[in-house]
Protein backbone atom coordinates (compact mmCIF):
# COMPACT_ATOMS: atom_id res chain seq x y z
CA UNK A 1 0.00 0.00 0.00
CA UNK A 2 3.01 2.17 0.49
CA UNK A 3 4.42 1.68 -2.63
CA UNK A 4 1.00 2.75 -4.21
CA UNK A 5 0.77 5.80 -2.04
CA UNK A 6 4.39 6.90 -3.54
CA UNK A 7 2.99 6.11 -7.11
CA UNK A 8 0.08 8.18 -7.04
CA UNK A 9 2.28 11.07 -5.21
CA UNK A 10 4.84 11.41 -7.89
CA UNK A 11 2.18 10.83 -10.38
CA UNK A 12 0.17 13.36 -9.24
CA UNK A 13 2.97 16.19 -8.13
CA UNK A 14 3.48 17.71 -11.48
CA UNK A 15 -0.28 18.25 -12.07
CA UNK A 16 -0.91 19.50 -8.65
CA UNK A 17 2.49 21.76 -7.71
CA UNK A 18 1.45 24.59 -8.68
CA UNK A 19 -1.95 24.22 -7.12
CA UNK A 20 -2.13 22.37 -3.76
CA UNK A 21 -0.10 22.74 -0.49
CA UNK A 22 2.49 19.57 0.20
CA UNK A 23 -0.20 19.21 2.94
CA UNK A 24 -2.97 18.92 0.18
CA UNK A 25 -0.98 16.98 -2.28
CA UNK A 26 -0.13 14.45 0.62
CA UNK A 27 -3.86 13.75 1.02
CA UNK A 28 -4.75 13.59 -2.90
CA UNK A 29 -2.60 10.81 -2.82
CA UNK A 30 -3.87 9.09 -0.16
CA UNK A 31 -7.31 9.86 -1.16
CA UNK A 32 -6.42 7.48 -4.45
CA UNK A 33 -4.34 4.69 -2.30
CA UNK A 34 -7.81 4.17 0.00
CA UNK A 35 -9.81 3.51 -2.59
CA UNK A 36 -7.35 1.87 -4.78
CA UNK A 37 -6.86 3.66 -7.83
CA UNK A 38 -4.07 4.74 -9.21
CA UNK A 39 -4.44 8.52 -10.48
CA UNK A 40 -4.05 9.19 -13.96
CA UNK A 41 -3.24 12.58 -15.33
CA UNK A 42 -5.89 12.41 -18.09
CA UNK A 43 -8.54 11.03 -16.16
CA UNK A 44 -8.35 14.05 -13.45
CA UNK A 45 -8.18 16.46 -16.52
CA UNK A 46 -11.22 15.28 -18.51
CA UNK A 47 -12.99 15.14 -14.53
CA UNK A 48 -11.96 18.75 -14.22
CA UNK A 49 -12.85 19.76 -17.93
CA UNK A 50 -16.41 18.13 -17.78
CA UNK A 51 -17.02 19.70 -13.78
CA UNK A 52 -15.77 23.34 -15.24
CA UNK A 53 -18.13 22.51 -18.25
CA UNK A 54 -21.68 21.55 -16.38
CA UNK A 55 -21.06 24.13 -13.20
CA UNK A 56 -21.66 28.42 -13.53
CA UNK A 57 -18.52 29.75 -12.52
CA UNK A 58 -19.26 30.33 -9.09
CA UNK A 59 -20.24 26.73 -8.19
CA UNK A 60 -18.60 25.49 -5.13
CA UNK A 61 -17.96 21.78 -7.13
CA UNK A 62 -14.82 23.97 -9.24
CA UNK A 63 -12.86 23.81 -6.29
CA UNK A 64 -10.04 21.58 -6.78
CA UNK A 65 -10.46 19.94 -3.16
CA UNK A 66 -13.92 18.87 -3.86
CA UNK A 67 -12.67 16.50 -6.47
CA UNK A 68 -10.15 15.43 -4.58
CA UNK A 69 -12.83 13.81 -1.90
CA UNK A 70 -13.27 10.98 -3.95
CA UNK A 71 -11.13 9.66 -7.06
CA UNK A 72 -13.23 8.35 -9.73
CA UNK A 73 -12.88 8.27 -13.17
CA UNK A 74 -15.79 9.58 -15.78
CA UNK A 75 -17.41 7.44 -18.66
């Protein structure tokens, strides 16, 4: 489980540097290692492209830490 946690941290880290705390980051990645999934940069892009696209612009859901709550990948 360790080993997965690392995985999705470096994984994740470029997408996320400029946007998340270390505090933040450490949590996305354990978000993804409790319900294991291993993150994948294009999956959390089209999940942020289709949540910008169906929410006005002042919808709580664009927050990056709302996706964050639960890794899933959309269909």
């Amino acid at each position: 489980m360790y080993g997965q946690f690392c995985e999705n941290y470096d994984e994740s880290y470029p997408v996320l540097r400029e946007e998340s705390s270390h505090d933040f980051h450490r949590f996305f990645a354990l978000s993804y290692t409790i319900h294991d999934t291993v993150f994948e940069q294009n999956v959390y892009e089209r999940l942020m492209r289709t949540i910008k696209h169906k929410t006005s612009r002042f919808s709580a859901l664009r927050s990056l830490y709302t996706v964050t709550c639960r890794p899933c990948s959309i269909e």
